[in-house]
Protein backbone atom coordinates (compact mmCIF):
# COMPACT_ATOMS: atom_id res chain seq x y z
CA UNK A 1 0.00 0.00 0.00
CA UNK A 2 0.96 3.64 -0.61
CA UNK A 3 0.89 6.25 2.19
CA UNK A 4 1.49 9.70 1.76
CA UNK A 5 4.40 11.23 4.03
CA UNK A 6 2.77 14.05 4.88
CA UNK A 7 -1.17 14.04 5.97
CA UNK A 8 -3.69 16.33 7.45
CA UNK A 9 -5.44 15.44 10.31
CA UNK A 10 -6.30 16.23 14.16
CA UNK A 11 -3.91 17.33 16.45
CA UNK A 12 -5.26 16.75 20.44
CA UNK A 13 -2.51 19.34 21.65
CA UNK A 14 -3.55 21.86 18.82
CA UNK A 15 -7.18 21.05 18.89
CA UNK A 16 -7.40 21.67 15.00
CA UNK A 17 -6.24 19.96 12.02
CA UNK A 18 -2.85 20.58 10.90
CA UNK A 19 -0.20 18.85 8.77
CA UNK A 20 1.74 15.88 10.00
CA UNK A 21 4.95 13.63 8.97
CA UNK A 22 4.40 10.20 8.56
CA UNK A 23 7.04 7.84 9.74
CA UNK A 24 6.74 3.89 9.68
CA UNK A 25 6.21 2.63 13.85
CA UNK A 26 9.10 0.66 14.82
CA UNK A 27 8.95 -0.77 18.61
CA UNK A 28 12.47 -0.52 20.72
CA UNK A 29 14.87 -2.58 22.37
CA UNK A 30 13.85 -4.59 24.82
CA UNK A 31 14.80 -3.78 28.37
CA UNK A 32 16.83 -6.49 29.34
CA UNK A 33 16.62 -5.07 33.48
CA UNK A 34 12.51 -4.97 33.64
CA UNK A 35 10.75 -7.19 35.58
CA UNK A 36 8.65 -9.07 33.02
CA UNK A 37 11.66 -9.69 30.84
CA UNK A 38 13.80 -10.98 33.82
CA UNK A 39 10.59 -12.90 35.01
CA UNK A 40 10.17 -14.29 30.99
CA UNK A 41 14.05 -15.31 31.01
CA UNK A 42 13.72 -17.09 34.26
CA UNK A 43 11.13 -19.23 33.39
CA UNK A 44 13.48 -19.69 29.87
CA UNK A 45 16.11 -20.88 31.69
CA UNK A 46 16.99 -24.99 32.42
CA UNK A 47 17.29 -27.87 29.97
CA UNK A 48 14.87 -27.71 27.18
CA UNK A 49 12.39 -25.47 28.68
CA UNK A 50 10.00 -23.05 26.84
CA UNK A 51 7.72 -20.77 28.25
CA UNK A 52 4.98 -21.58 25.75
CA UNK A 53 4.27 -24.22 23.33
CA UNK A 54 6.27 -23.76 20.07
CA UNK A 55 4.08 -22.41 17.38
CA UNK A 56 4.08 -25.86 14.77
CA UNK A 57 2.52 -23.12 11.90
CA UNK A 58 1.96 -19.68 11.44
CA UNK A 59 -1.89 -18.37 10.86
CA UNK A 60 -1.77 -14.86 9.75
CA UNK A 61 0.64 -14.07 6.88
CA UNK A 62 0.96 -9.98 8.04
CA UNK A 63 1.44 -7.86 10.45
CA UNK A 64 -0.20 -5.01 12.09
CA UNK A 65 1.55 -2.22 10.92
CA UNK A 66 1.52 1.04 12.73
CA UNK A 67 2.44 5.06 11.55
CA UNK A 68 3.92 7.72 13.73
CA UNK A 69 2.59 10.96 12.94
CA UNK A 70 4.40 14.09 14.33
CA UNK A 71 2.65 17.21 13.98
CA UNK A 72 4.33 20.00 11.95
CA UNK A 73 3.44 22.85 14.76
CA UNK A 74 3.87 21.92 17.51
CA UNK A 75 5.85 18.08 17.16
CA UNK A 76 3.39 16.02 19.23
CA UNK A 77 4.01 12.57 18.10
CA UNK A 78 0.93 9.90 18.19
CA UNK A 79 0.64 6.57 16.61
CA UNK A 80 -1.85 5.31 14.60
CA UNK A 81 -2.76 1.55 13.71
CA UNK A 82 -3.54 1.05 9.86
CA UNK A 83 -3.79 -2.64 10.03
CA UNK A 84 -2.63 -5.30 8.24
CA UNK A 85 -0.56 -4.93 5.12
CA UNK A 86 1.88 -6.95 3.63
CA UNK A 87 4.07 -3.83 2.62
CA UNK A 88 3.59 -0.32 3.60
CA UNK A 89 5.24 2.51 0.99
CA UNK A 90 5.52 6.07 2.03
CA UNK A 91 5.57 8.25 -1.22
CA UNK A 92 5.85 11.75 -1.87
């Protein structure tokens, strides 16, 4: 799919519509120090333990993909879901 980089739309800080730059949503790295990753590594750990059952087939062929729009006057940032594409393309 093709998304414009730049859209229109509401700003909650503005409280009007104003022009915004689309980005494509990328989540960060995990935090190896918080508790529900140490808690999710301890119960990883020992001889040929797994947390969950292993997945033996995958249902859904896409992903949820998500936009970060930053507005243009004042830079508030909020992210938007567009759901599920195969590929998103941000054109002029």
């Amino acid at each position: 799919m093709k998304f414009p980089k730049v859209i229109r739309t509401f700003c909650p800080r503005c409280n009007t519509h104003t022009e915004h730059s689309v980005s494509i949503y990328s989540h960060g790295k995990r935090r190896t120090l918080a508790e529900g990753q140490r808690r999710y590594l301890r119960k990883c750990e020992g001889y040929g333990s797994s947390r969950k059952p292993r997945q033996k087939f995958f249902a859904k062929t896409t992903k949820k993909i998500a936009v970060k729009l930053q507005c243009k006057v004042c830079g508030y940032i909020l992210v938007r879901s567009i759901g599920r594409l195969k590929k998103l393309e941000l054109v002029k």
